[in-house]
Protein backbone atom coordinates (compact mmCIF):
# COMPACT_ATOMS: atom_id res chain seq x y z
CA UNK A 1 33.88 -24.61 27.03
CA UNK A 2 31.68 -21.93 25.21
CA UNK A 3 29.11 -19.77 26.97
CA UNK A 4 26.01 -18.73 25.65
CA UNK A 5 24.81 -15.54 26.64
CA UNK A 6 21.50 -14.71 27.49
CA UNK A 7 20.00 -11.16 26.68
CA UNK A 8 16.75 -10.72 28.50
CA UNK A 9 14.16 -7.83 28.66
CA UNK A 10 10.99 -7.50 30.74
CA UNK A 11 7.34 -6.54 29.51
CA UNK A 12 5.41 -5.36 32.42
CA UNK A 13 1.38 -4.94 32.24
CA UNK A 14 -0.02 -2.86 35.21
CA UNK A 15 -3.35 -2.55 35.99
CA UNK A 16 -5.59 0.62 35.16
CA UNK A 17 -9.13 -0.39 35.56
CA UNK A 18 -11.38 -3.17 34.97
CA UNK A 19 -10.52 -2.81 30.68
CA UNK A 20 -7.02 -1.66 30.51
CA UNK A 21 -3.47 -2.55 31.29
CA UNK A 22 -0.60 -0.23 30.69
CA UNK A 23 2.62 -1.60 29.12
CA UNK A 24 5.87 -0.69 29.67
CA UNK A 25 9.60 -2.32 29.05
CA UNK A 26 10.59 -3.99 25.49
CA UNK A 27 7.93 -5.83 23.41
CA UNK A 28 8.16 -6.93 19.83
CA UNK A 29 6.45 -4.11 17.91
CA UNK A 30 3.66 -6.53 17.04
CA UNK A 31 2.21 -6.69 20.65
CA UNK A 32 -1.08 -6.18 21.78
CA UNK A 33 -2.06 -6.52 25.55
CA UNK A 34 -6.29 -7.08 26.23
CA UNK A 35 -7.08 -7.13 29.86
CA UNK A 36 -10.87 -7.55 31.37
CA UNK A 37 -11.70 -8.61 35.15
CA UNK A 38 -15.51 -9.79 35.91
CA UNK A 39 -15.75 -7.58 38.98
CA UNK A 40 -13.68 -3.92 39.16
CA UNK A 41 -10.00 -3.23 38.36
CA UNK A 42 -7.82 -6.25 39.36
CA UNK A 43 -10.20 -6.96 42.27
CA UNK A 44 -11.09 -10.98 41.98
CA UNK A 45 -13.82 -12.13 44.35
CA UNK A 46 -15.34 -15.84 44.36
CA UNK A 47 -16.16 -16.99 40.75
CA UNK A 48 -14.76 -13.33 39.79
CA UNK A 49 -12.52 -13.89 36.57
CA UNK A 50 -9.54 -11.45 35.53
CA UNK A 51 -7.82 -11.87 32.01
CA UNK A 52 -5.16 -10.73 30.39
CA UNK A 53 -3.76 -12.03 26.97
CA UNK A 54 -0.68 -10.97 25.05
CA UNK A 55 -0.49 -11.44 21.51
CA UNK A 56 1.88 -10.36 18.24
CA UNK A 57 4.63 -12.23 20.57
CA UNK A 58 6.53 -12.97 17.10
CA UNK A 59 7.71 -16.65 18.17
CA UNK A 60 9.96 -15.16 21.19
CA UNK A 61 10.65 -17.02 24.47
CA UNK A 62 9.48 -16.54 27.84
CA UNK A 63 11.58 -17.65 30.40
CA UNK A 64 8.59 -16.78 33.44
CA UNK A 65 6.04 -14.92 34.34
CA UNK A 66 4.56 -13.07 37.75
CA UNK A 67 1.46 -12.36 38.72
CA UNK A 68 1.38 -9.68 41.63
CA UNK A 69 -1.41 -10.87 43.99
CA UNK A 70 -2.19 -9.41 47.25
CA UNK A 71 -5.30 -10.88 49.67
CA UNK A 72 -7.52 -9.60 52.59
CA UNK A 73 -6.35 -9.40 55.91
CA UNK A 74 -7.13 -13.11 56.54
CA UNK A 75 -8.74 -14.88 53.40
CA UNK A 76 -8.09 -14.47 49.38
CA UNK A 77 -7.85 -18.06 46.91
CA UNK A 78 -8.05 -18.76 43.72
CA UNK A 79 -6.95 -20.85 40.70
CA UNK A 80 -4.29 -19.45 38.58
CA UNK A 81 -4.20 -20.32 34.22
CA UNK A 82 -1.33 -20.32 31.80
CA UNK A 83 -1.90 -20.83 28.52
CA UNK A 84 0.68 -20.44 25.73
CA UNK A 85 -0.57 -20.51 21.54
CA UNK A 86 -3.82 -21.83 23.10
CA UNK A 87 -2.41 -24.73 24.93
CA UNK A 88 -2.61 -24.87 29.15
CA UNK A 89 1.38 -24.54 30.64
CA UNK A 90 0.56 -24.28 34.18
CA UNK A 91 -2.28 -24.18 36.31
CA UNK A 92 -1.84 -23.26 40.44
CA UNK A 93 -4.57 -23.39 42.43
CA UNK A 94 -4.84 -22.10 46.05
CA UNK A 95 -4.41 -19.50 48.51
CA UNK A 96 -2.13 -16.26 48.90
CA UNK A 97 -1.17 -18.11 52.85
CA UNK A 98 -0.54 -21.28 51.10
CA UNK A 99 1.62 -19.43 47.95
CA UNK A 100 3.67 -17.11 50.31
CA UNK A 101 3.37 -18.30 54.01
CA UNK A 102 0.96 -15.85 55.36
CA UNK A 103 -2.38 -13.56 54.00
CA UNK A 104 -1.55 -9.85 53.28
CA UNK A 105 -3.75 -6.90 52.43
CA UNK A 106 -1.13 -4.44 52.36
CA UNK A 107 1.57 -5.64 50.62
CA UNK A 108 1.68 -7.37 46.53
CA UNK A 109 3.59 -10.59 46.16
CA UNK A 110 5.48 -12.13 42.79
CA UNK A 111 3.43 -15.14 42.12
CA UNK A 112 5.05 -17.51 39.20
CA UNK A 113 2.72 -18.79 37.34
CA UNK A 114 5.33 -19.70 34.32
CA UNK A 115 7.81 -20.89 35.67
CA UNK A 116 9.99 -22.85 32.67
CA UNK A 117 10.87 -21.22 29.01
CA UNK A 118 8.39 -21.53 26.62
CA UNK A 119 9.86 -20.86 23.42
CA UNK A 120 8.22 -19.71 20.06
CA UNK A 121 5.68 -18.03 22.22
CA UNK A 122 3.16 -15.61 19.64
CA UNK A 123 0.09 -15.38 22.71
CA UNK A 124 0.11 -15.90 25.76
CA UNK A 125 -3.02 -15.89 28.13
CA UNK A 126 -2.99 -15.64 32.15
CA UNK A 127 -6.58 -16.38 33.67
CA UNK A 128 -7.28 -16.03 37.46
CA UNK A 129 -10.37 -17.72 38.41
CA UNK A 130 -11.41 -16.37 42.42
CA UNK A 131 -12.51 -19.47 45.07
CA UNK A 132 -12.31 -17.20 47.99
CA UNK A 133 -13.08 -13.54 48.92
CA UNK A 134 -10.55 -11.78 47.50
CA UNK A 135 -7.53 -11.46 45.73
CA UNK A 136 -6.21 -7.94 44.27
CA UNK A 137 -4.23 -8.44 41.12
CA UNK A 138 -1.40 -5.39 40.75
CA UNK A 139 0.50 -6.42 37.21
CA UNK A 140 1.82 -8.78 35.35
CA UNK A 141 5.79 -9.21 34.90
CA UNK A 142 7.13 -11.51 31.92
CA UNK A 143 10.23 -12.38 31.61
CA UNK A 144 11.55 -12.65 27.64
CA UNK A 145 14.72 -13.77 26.18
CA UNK A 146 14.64 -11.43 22.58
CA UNK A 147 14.52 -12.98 19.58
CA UNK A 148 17.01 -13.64 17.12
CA UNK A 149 18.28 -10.44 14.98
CA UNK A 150 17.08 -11.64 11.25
CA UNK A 151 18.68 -10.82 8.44
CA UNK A 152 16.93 -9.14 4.93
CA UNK A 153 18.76 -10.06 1.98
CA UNK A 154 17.48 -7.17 -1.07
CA UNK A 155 17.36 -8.35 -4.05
CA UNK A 156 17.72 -6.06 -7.42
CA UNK A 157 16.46 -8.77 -10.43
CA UNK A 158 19.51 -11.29 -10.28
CA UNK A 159 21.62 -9.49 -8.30
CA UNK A 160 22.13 -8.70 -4.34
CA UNK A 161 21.68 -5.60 -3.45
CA UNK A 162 22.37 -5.29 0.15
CA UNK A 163 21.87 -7.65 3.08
CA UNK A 164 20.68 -6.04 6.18
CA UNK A 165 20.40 -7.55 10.08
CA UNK A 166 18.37 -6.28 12.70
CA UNK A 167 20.40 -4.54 15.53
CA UNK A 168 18.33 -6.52 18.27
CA UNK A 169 15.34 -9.49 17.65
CA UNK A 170 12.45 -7.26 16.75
CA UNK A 171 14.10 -4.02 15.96
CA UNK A 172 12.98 -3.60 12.76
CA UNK A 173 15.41 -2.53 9.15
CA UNK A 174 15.01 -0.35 7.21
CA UNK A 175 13.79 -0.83 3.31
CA UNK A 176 15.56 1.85 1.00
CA UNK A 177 14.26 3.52 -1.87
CA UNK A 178 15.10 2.01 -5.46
CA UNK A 179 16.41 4.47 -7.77
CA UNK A 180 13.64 3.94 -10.96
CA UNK A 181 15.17 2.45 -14.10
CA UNK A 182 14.05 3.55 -17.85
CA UNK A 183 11.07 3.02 -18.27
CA UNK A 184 10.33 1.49 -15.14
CA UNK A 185 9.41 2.91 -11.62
CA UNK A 186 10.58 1.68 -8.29
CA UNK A 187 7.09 0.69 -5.69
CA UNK A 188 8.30 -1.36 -3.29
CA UNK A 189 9.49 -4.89 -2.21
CA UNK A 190 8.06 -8.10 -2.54
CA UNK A 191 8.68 -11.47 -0.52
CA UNK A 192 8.99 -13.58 -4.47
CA UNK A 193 10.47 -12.77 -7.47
CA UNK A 194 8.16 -12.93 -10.34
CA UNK A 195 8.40 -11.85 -13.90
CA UNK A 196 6.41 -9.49 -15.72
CA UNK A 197 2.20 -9.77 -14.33
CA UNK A 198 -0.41 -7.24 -14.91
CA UNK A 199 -2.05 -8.82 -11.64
CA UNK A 200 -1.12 -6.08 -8.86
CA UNK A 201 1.94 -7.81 -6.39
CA UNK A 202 1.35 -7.09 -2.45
CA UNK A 203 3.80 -4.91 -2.32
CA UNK A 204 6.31 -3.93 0.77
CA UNK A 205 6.79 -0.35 0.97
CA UNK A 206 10.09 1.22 1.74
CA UNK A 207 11.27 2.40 5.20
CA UNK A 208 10.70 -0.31 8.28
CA UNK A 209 10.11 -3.74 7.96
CA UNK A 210 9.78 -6.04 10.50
CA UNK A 211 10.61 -9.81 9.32
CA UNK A 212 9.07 -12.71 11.09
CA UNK A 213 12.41 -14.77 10.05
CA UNK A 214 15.25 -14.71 7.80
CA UNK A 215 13.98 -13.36 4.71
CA UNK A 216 15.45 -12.18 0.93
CA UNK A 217 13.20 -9.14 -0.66
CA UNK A 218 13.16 -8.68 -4.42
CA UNK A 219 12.87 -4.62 -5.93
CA UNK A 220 9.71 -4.25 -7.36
CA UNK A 221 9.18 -1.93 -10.94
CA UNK A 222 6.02 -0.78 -13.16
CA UNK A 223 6.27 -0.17 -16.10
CA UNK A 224 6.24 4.12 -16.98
CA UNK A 225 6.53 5.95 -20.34
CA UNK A 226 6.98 9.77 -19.68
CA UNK A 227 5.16 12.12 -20.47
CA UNK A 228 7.99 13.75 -22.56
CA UNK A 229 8.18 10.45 -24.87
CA UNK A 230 4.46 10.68 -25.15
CA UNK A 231 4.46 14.44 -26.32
CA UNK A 232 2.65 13.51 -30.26
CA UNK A 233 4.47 14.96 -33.43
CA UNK A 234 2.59 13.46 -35.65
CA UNK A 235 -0.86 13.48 -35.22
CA UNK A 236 -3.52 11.03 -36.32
CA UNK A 237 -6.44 9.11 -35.42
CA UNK A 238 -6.44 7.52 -31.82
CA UNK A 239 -6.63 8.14 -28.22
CA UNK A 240 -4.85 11.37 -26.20
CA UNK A 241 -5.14 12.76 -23.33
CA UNK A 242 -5.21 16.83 -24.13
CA UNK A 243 -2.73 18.77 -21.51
CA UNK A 244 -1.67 21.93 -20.62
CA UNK A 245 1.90 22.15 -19.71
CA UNK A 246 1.76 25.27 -18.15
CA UNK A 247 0.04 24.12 -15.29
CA UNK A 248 0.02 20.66 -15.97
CA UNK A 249 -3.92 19.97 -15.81
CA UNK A 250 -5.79 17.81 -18.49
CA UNK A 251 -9.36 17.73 -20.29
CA UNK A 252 -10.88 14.99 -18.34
CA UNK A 253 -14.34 13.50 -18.07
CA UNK A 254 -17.50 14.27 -20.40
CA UNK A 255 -19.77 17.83 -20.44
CA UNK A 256 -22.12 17.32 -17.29
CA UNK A 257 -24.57 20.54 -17.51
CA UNK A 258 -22.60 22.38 -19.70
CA UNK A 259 -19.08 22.10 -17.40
CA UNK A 260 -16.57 20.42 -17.19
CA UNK A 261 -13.68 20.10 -14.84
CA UNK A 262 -9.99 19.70 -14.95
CA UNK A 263 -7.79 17.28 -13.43
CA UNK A 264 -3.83 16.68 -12.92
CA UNK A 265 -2.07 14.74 -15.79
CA UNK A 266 -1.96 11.60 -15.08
CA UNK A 267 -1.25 9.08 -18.05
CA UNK A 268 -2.39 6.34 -15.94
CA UNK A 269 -5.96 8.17 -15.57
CA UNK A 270 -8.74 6.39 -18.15
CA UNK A 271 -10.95 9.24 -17.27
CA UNK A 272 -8.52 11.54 -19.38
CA UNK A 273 -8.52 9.49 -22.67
CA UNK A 274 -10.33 11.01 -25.56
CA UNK A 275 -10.30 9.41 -29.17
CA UNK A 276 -9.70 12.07 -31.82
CA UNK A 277 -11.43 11.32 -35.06
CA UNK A 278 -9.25 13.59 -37.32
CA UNK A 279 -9.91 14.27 -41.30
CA UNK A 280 -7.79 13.98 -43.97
CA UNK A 281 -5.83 17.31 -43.69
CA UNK A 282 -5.29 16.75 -40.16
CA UNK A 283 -7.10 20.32 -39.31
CA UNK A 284 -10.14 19.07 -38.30
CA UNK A 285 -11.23 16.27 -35.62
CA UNK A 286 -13.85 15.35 -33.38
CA UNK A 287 -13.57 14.64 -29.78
CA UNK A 288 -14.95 11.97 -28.13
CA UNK A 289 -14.46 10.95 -24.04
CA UNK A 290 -13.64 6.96 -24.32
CA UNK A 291 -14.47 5.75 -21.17
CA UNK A 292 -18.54 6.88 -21.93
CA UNK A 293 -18.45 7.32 -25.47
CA UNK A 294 -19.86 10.67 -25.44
CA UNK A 295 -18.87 13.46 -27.69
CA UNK A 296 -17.28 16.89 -26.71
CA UNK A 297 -19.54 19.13 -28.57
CA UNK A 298 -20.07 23.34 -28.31
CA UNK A 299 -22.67 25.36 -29.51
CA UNK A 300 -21.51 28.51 -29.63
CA UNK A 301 -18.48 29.02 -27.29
CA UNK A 302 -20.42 27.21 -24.45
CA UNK A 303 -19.37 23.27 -24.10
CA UNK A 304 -22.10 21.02 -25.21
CA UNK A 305 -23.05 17.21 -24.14
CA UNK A 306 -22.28 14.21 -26.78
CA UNK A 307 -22.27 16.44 -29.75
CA UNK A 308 -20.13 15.41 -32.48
CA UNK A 309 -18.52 18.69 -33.21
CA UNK A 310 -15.78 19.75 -35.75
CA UNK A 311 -13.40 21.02 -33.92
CA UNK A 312 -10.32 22.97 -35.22
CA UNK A 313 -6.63 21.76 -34.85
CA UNK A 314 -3.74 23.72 -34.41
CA UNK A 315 -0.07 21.10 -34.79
CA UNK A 316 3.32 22.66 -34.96
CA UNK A 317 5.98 20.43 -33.47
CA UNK A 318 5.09 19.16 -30.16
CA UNK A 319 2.22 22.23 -29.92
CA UNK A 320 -1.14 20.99 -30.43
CA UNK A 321 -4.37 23.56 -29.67
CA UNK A 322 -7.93 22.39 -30.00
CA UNK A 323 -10.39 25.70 -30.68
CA UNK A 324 -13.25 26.78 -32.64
CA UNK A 325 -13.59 30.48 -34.88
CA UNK A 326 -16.81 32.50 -33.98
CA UNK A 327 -17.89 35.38 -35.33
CA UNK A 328 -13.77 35.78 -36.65
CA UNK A 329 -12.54 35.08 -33.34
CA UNK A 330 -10.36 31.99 -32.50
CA UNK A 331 -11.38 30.34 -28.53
CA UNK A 332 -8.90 27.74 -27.58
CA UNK A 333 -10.39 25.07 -25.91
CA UNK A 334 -8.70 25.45 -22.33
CA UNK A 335 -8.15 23.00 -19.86
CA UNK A 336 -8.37 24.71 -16.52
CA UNK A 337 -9.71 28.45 -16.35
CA UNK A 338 -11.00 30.39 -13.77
CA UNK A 339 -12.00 34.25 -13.71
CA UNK A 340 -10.76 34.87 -10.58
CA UNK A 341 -8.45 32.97 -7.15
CA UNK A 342 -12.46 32.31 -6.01
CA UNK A 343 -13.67 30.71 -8.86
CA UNK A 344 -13.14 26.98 -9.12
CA UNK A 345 -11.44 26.38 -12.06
CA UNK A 346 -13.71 24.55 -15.23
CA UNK A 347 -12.52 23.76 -18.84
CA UNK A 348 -13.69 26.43 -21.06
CA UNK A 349 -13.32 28.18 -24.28
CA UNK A 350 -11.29 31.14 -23.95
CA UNK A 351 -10.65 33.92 -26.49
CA UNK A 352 -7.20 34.03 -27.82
CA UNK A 353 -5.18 36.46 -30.45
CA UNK A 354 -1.98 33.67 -30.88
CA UNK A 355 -1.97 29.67 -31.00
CA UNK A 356 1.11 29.50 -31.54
CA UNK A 357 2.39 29.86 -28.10
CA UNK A 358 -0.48 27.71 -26.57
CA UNK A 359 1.48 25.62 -23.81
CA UNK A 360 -1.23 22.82 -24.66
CA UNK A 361 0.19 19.17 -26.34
CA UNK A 362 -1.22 15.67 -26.74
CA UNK A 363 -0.43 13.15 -25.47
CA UNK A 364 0.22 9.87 -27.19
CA UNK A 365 -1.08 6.58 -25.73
CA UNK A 366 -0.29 4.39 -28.17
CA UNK A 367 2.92 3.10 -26.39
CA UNK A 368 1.10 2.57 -23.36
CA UNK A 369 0.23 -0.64 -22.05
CA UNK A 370 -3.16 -1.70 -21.64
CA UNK A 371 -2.85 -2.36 -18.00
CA UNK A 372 -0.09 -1.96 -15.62
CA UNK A 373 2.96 -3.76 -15.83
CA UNK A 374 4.80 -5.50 -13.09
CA UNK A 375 8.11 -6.55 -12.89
CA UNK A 376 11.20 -7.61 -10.43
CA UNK A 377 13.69 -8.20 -13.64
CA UNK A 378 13.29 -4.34 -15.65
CA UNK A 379 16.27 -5.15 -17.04
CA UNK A 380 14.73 -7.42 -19.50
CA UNK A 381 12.96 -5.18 -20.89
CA UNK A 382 8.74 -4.59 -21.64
CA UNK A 383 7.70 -8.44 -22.48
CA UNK A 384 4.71 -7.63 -22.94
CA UNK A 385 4.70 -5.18 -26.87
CA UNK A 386 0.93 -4.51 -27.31
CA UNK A 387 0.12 -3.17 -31.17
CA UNK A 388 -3.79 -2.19 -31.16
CA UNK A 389 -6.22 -0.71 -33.10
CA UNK A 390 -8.30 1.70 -30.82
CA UNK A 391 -11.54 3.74 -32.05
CA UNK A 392 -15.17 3.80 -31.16
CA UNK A 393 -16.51 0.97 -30.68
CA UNK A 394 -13.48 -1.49 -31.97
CA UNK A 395 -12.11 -4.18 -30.70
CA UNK A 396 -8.68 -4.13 -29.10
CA UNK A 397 -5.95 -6.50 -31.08
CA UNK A 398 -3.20 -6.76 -29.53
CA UNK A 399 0.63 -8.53 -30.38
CA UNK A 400 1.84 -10.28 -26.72
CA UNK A 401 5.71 -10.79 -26.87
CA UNK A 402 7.97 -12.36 -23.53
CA UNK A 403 11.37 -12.52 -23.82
CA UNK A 404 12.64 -16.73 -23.57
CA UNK A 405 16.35 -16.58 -23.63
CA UNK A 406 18.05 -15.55 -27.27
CA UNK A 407 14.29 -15.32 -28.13
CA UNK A 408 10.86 -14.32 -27.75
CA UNK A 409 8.19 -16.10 -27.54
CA UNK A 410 5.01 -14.47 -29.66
CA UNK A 411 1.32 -14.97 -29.30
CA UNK A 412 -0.63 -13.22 -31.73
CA UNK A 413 -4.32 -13.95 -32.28
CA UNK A 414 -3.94 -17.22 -30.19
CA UNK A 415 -0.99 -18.46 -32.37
CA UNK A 416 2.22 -19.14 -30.79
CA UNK A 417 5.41 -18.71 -32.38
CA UNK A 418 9.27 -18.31 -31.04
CA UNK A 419 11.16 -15.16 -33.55
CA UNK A 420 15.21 -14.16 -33.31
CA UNK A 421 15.41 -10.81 -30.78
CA UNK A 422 17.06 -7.97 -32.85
């Protein structure tokens, strides 16, 4: 003979005033409790309603429920509602003399109002309705068995990661963080594997999760290039984002009354992309904001707006310094510079005796994609190779490669074609 165990726990709902109930025993963290009586507090004269509903139940089961009724000293009926996921359980109509034997004013008394398990239970609603003067309502005490403990199986592309239970039925697990892989960057979980998308997943963010049944999470990437790979060494036409190292701010935005203002690196940040129009020597270049299409101009050493000035360049290595030569002094143009800790820091030019120890670089975009890329398989690799011609004005072209087993599978200019992976 086997024996099945029972684990109960109680939610209890007192009553504060005519608005509020106060909670207190074990409840799936998804609960919310609404109370409201026609007349004041739990107080329920004739055609006086009180109402409380329970929702975010998360499919448990509730073996009964008690209503705590008292009366006055010699009168006090009404009708008494159940309804479970919208649906009428039980319905008890009467008086407190004909529920418990006898009227009493001093003294609250269990009424059951549910009185068999309703399982899968997500809302429940109890509803007194008064017929006679008057009936006091002191709480509300459910009875719950707790819900299964569910189980999370993580996924890492084709592999499992870890499986994870619940200690109890609502409980909770906990989501760890994914170590990021090259070139890709951990954000999160999602409830389907997918491949690569540029359409943003809902994502499940690490640390507790509560699942609504037995469920199996897959790792979610984007794609990342670092800023290290995207240092440029070799310099030619095409969109940067100009950084400082030192304090890791970039030239960002166009000249807005002769200022403008610095933000962090961020590769990710279209607001930071400039095209640089260089000449043949690579010494000279023109800077132009992409996102307006304005020009980064000076007049003088003061910034100008949509100017299409020559600006010096300054390349060694991975060092690359953007300035101007005024009256035979060099001004580098400087990302983020401020006179003093009170002044808010604005891109400027500022005078300088040595570019060759300028902490300022460019930043390469070419490898970036043109949108964010998605993945739950990084191991795959970027299926998504974008080669692009990007200037003023010009079209993007762009090369769209997935990997399809031994293969990949090419679409360039509408034109499909399957080519041998190296």
């Amino acid at each position: 003979m086997h024996f099945l165990m029972l684990i109960l726990s109680v939610m209890t709902f007192t009553v504060k005033d005519k608005n509020t109930v106060t909670a207190d025993g074990t409840w799936p963290y998804s609960m919310e409790a609404s109370y409201h009586c026609t007349y004041q507090k739990g107080t329920v004269r004739a055609n006086d309603t009180a109402t409380l509903v329970v929702s975010g139940l998360d499919g448990l089961t509730i073996q009964s429920t008690d209503v705590y009724v008292r009366s006055n000293k010699s009168a006090g009926g009404g009708e008494l509602k159940a309804f479970v996921n919208g649906n009428v359980v039980s319905t008890k109509s009467g008086t407190l003399e004909e529920w418990v034997g006898s009227y009493d004013k001093d003294n609250f008394h269990p009424i059951r109002i549910i009185a068999k398990p309703c399982k899968e239970v997500n809302q429940v609603k109890i509803q007194l309705i008064g017929t006679t003067n008057s009936l006091y309502i002191e709480k509300y005490v459910f009875q719950c068995a707790n819900v299964s403990a569910r189980m999370v199986t993580l996924m890492s592309g084709d592999e499992v990661f870890d499986t994870m239970t619940e200690d109890v039925g609502g409980s909770g697990v906990e989501l760890p963080e994914m170590e990021d892989k090259e070139h890709w960057a951990f954000v999160g979980w999602s409830g389907s594997a997918f491949q690569q998308t540029t359409v943003p997943p809902e994502i499940i963010p690490a640390g507790t999760y509560y699942p609504h049944q037995d469920e199996t999470l897959w790792a979610v990437y984007r794609y990342h290039v670092s800023m290290e790979e995207c240092v440029a060494t070799d310099i030619q036409s095409g969109v940067y984002i100009y950084a400082n190292t030192a304090d890791g701010t970039a030239l960002s935005g166009m000249v807005e009354d002769g200022n403008m203002y610095p933000t962090k690196v961020n590769l990710n940040d279209e607001n930071q992309y400039y095209y640089l129009a260089f000449d043949g020597t690579g010494t000279k270049a023109t800077l132009m904001h992409l996102l307006s299409e304005t020009y980064i101009g000076y007049t003088g050493t003061q910034l100008v707006y949509d100017a299409a000035s020559e600006w010096c360049v300054y390349h060694d290595g991975t060092r690359t310094a953007l300035y101007i030569v005024q009256n035979g002094s060099t001004y580098v143009l400087w990302q983020s510079f401020a006179a003093s800790l009170d002044d808010e820091p604005k891109t400027k030019l500022v005078l300088t005796n040595d570019l060759t120890v300028s902490p300022t670089v460019l930043y390469d975009l070419s490898n970036m994609p043109e949108e964010p890329v998605y993945t739950c398989y990084p191991a795959y690799g970027l299926g998504l190779e974008q080669s692009k011609e990007v200037g003023p004005k010009k079209a993007i072209q762009g090369i769209y490669r997935f990997p399809f087993g031994p293969y990949d599978l090419i679409i360039e200019n509408g034109v499909k074609r399957l080519g041998i992976r190296d």
